[in-house]
PDB file of N, CA and C in Angstrom:
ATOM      1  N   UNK A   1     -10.892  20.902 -27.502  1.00  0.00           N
ATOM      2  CA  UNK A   1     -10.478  22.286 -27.544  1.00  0.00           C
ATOM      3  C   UNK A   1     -10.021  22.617 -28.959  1.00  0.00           C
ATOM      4  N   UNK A   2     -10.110  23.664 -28.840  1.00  0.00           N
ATOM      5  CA  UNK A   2      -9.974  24.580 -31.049  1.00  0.00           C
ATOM      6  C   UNK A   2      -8.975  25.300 -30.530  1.00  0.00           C
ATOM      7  N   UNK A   3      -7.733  25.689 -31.367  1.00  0.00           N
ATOM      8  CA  UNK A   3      -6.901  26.132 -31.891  1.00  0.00           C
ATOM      9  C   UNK A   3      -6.431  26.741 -30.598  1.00  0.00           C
ATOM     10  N   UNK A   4      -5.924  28.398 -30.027  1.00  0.00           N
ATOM     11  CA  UNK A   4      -5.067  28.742 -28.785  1.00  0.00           C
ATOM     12  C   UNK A   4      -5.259  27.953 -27.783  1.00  0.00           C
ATOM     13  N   UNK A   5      -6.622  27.447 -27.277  1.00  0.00           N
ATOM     14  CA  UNK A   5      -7.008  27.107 -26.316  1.00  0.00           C
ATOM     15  C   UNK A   5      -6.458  25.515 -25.985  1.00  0.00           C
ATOM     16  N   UNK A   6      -6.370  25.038 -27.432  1.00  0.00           N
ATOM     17  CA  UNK A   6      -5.837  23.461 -27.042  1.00  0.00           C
ATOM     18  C   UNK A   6      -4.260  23.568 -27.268  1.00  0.00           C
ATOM     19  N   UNK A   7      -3.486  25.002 -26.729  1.00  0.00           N
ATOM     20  CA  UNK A   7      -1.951  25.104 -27.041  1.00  0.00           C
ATOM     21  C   UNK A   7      -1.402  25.559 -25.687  1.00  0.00           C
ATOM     22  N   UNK A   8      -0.567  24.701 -24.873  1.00  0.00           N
ATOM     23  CA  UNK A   8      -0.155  25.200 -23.481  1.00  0.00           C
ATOM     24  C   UNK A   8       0.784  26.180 -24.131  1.00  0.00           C
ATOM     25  N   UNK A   9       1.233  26.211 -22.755  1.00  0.00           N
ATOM     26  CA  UNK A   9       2.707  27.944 -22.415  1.00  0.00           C
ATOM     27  C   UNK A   9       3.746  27.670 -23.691  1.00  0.00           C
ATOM     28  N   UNK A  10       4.054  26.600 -23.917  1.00  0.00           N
ATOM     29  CA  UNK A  10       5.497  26.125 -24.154  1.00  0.00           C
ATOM     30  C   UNK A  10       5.218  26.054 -25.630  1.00  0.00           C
ATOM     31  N   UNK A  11       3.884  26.205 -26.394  1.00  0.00           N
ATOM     32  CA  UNK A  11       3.069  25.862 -27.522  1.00  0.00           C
ATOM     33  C   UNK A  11       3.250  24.768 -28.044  1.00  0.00           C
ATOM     34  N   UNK A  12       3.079  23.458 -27.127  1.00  0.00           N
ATOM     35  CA  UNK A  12       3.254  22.294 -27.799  1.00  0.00           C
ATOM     36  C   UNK A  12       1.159  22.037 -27.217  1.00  0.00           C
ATOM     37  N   UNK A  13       0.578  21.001 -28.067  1.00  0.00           N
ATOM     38  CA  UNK A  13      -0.360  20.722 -27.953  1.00  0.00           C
ATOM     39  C   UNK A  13      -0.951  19.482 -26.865  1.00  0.00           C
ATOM     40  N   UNK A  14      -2.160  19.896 -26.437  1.00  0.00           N
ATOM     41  CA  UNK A  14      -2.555  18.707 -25.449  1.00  0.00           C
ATOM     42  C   UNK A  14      -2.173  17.271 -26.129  1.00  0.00           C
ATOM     43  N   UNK A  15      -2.432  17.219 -27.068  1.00  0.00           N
ATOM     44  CA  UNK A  15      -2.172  15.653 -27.756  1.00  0.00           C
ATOM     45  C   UNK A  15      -0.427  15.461 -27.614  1.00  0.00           C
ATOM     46  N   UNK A  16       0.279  16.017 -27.912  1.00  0.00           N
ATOM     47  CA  UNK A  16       1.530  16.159 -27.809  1.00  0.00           C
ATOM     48  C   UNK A  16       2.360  15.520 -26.477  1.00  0.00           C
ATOM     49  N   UNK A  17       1.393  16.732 -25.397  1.00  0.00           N
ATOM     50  CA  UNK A  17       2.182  16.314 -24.289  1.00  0.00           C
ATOM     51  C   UNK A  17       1.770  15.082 -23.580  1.00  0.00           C
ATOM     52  N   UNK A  18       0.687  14.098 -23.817  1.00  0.00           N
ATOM     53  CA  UNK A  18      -0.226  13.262 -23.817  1.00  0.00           C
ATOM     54  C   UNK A  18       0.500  12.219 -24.250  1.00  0.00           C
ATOM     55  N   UNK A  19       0.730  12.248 -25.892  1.00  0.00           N
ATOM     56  CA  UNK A  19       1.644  10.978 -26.135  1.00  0.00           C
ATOM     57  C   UNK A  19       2.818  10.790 -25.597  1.00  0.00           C
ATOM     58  N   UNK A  20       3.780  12.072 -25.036  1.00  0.00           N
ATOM     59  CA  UNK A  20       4.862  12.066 -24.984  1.00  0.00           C
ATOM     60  C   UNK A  20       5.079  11.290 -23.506  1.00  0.00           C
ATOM     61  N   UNK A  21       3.918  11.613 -22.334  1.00  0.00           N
ATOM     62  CA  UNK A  21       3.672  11.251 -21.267  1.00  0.00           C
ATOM     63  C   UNK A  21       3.416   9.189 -22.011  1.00  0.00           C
ATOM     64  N   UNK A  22       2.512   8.824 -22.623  1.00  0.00           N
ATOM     65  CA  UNK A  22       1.922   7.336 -22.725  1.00  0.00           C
ATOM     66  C   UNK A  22       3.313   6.735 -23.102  1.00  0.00           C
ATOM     67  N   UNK A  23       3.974   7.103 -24.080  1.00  0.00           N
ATOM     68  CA  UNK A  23       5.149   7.212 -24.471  1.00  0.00           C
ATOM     69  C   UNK A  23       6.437   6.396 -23.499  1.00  0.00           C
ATOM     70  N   UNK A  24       6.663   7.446 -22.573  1.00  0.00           N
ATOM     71  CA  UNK A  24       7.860   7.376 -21.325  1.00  0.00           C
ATOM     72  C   UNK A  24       7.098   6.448 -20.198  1.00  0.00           C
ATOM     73  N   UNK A  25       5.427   6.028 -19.872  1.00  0.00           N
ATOM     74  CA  UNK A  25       5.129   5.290 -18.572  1.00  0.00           C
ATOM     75  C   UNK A  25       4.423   4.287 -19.840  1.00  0.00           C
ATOM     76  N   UNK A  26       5.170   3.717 -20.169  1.00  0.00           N
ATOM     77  CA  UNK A  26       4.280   2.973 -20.761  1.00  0.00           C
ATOM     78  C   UNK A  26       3.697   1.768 -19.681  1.00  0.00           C
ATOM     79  N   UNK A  27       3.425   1.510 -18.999  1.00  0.00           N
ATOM     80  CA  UNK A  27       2.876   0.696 -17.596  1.00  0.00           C
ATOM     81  C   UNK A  27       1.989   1.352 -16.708  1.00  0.00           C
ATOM     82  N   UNK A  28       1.353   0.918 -15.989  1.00  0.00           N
ATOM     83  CA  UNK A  28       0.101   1.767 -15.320  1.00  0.00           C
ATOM     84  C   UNK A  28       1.520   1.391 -13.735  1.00  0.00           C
ATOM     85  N   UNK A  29       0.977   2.619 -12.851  1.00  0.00           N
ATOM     86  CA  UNK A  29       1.726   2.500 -11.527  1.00  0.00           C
ATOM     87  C   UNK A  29       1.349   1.354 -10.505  1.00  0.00           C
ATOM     88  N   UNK A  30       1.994   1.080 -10.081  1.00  0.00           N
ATOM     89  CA  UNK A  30       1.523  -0.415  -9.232  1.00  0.00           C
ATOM     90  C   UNK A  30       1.165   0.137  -7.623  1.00  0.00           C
ATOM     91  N   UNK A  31       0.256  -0.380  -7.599  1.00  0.00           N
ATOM     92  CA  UNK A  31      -0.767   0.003  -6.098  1.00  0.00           C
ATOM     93  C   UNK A  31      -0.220  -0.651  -4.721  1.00  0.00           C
ATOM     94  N   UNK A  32       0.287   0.378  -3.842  1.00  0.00           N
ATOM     95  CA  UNK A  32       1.408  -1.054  -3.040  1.00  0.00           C
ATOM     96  C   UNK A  32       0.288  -0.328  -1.353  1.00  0.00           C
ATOM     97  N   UNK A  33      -0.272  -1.987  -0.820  1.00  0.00           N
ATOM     98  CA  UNK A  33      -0.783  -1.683   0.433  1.00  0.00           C
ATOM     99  C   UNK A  33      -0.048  -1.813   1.391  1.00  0.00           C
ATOM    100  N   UNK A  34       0.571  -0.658   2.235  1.00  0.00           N
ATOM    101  CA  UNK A  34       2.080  -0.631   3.040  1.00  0.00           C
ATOM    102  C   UNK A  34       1.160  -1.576   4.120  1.00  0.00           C
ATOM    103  N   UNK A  35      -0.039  -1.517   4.474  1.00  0.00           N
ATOM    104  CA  UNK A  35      -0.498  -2.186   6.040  1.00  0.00           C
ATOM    105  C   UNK A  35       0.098  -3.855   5.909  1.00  0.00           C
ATOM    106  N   UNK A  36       0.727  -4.390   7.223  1.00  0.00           N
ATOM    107  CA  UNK A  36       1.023  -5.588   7.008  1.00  0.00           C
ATOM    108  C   UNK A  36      -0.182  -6.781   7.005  1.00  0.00           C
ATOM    109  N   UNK A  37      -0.215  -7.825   6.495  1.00  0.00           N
ATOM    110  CA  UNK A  37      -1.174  -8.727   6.334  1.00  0.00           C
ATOM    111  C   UNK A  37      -1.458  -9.638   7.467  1.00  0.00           C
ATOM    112  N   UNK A  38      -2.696  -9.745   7.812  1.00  0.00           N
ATOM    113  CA  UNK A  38      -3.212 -10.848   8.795  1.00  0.00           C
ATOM    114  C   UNK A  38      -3.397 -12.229   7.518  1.00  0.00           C
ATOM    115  N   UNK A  39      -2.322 -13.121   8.323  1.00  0.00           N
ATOM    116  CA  UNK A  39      -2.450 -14.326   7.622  1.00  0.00           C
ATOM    117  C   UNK A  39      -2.113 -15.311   8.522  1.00  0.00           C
ATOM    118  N   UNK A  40      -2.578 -16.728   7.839  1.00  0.00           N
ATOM    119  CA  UNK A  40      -2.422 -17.995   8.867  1.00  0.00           C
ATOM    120  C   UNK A  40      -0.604 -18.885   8.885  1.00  0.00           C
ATOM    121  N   UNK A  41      -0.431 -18.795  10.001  1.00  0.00           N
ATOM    122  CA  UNK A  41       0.778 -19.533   9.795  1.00  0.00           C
ATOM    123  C   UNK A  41       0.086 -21.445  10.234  1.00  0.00           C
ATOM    124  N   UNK A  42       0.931 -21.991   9.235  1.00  0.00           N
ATOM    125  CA  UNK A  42       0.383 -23.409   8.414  1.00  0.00           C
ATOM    126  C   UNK A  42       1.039 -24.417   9.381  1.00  0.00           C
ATOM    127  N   UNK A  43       1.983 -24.166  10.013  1.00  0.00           N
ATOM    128  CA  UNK A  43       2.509 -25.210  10.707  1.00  0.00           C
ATOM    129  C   UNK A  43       1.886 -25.294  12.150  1.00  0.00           C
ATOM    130  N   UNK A  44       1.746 -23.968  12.741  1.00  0.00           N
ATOM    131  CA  UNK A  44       0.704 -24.110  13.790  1.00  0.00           C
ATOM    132  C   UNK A  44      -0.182 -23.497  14.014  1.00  0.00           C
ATOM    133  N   UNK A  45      -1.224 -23.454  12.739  1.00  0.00           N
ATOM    134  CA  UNK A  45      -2.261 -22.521  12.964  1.00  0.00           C
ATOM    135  C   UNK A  45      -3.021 -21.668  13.314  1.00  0.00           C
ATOM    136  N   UNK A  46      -1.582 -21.077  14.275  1.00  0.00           N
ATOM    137  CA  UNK A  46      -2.070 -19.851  14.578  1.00  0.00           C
ATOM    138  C   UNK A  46      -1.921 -18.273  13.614  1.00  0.00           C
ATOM    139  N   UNK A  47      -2.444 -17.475  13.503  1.00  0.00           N
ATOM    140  CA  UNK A  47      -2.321 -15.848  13.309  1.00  0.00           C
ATOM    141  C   UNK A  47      -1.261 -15.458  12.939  1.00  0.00           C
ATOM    142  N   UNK A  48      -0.702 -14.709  12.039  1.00  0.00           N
ATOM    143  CA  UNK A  48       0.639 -14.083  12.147  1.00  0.00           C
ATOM    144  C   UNK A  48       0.443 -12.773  11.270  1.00  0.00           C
ATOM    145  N   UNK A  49       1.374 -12.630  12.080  1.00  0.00           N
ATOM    146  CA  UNK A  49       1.320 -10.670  11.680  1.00  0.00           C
ATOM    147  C   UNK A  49       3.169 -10.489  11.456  1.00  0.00           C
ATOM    148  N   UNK A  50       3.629  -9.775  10.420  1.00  0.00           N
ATOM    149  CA  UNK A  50       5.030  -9.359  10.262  1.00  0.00           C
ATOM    150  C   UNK A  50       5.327  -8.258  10.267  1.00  0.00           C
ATOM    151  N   UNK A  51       5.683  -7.615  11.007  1.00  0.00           N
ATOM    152  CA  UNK A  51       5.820  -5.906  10.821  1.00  0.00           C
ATOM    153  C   UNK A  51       7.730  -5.628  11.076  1.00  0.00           C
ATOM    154  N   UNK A  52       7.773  -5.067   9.951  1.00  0.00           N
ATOM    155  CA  UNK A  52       9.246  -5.145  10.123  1.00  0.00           C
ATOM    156  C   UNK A  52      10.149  -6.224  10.462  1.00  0.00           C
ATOM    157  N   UNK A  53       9.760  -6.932   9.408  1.00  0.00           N
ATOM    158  CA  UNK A  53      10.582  -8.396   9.033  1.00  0.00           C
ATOM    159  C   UNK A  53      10.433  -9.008  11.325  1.00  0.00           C
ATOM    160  N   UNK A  54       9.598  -8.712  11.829  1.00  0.00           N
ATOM    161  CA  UNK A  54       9.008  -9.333  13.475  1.00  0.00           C
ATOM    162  C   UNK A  54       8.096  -9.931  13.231  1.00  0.00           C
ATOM    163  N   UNK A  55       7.857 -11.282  13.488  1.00  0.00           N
ATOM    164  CA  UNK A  55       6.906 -12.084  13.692  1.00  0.00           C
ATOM    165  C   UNK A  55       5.975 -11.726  14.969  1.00  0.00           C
ATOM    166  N   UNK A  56       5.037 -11.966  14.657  1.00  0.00           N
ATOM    167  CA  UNK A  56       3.852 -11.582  16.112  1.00  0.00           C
ATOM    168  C   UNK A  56       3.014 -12.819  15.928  1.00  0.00           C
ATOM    169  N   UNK A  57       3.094 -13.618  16.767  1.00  0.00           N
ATOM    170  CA  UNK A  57       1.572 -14.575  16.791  1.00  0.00           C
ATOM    171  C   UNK A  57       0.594 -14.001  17.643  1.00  0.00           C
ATOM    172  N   UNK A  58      -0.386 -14.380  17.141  1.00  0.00           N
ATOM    173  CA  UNK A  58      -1.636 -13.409  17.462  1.00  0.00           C
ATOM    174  C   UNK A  58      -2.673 -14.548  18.308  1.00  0.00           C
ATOM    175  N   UNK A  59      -2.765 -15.566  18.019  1.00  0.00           N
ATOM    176  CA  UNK A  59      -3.197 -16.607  18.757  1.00  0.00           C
ATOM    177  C   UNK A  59      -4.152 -17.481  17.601  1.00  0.00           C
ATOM    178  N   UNK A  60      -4.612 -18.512  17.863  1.00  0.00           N
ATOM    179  CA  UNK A  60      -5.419 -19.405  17.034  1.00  0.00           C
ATOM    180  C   UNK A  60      -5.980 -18.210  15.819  1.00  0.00           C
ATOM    181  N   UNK A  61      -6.106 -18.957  14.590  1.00  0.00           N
ATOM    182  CA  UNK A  61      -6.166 -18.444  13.134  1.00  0.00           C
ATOM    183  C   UNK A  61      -7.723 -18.188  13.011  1.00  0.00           C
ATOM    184  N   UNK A  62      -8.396 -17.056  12.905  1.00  0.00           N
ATOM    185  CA  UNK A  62      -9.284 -16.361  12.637  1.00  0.00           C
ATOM    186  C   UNK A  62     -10.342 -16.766  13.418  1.00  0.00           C
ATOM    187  N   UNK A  63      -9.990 -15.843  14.717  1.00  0.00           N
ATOM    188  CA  UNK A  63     -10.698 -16.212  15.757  1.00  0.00           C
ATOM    189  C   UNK A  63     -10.967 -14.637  16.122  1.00  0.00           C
ATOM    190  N   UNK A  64     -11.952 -13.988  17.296  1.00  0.00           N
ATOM    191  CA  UNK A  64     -12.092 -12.430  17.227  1.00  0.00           C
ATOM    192  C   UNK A  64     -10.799 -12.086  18.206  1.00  0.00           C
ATOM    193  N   UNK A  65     -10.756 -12.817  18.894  1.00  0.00           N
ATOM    194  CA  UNK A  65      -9.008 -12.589  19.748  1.00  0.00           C
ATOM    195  C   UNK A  65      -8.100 -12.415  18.936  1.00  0.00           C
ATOM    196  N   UNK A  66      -7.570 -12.824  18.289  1.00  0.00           N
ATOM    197  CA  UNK A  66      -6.891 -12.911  17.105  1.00  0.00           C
ATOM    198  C   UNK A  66      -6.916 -11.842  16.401  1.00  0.00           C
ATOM    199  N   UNK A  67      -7.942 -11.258  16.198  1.00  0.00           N
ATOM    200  CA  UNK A  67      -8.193 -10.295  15.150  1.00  0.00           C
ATOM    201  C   UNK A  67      -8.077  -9.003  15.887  1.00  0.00           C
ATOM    202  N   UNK A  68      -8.538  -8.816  17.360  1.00  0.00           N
ATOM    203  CA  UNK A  68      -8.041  -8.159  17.981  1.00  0.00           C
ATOM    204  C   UNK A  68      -6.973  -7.763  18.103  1.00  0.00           C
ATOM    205  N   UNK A  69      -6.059  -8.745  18.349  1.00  0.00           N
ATOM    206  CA  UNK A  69      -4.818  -8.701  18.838  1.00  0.00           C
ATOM    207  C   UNK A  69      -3.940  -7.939  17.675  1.00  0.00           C
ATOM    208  N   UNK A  70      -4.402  -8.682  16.614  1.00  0.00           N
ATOM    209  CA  UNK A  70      -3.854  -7.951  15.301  1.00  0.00           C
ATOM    210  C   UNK A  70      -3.679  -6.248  14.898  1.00  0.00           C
ATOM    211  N   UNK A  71      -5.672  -6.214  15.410  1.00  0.00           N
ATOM    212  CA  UNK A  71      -5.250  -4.540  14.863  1.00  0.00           C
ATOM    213  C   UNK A  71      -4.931  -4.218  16.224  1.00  0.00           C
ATOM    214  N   UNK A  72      -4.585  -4.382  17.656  1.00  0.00           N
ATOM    215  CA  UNK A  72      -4.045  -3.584  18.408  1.00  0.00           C
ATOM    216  C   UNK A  72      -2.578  -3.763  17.817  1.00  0.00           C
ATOM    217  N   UNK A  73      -1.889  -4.681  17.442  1.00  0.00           N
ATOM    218  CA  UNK A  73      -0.210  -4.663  16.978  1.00  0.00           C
ATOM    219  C   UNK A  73      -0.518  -3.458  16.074  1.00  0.00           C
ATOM    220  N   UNK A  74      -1.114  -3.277  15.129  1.00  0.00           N
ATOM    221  CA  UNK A  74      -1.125  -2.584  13.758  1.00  0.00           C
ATOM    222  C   UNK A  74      -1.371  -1.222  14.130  1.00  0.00           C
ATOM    223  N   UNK A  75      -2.560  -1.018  15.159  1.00  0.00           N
ATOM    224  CA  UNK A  75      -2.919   0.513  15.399  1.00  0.00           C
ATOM    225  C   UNK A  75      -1.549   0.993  16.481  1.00  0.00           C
ATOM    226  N   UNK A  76      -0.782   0.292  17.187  1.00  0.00           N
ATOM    227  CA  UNK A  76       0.445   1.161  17.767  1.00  0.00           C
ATOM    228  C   UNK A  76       1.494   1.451  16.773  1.00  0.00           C
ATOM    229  N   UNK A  77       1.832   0.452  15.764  1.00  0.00           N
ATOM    230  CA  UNK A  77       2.782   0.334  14.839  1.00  0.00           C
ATOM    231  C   UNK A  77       2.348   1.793  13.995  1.00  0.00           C
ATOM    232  N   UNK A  78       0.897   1.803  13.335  1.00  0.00           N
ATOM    233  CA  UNK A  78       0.598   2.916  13.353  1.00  0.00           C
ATOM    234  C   UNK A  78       0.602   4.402  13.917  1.00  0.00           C
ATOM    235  N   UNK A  79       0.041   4.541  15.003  1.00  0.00           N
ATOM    236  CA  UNK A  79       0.420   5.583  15.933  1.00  0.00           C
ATOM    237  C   UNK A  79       1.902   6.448  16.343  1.00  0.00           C
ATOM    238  N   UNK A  80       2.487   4.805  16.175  1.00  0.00           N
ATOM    239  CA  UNK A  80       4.421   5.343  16.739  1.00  0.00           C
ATOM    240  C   UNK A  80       5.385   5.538  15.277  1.00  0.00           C
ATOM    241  N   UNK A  81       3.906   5.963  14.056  1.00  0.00           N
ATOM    242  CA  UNK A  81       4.923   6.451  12.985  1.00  0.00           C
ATOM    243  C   UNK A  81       5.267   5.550  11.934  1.00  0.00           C
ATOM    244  N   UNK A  82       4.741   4.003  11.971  1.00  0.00           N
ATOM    245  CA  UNK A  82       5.263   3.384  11.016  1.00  0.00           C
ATOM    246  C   UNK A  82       6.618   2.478  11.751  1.00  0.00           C
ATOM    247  N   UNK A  83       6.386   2.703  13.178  1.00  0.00           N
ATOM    248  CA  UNK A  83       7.867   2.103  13.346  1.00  0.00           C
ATOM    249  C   UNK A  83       7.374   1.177  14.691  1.00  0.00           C
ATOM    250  N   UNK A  84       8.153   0.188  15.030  1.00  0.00           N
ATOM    251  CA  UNK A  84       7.635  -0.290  16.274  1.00  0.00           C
ATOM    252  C   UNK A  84       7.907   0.122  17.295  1.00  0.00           C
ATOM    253  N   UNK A  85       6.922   0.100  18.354  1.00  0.00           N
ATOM    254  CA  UNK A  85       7.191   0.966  19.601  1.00  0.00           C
ATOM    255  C   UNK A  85       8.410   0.040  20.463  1.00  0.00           C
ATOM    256  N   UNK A  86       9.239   0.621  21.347  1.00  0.00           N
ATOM    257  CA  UNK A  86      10.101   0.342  21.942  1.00  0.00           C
ATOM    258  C   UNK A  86       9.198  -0.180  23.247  1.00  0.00           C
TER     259      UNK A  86
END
């Protein structure tokens, strides 16, 4: 952009408000996946799911039961808001 056009309201310039922004975040934002993780618990190989610091065993470790079981925990936890159903 040339001359008015590259000057916002406040008449400071796109480059301006650009550095001033790289400036203050100097870090890129960190990507956070709220869904809880299907992972193996090591001592007895079964499934585990944590939703709100609750353990759920899900049954033997990556099996389709298992995986079932998982996203049915996850899709109510979902449904009831993020919170566990009573």
């Amino acid at each position: 952009m040339v001359g008015s056009a590259a000057r916002m309201a406040e008449g400071k310039t796109v480059h301006t408000v650009l550095a001033t922004f790289i400036r203050e975040n100097r870090t890129m934002p960190r990507l956070v996946d709220l869904t809880p993780k299907y992972r193996c618990h090591k001592a007895s190989g079964q499934a585990i799911v944590t939703v709100q610091e609750h353990d759920f065993y899900l049954g033997p470790w990556n099996t389709k039961a298992s995986k079932l079981e998982y996203d049915r925990i996850i899709g109510e936890w979902l449904a009831s808001g993020r919170q566990l159903p009573l």
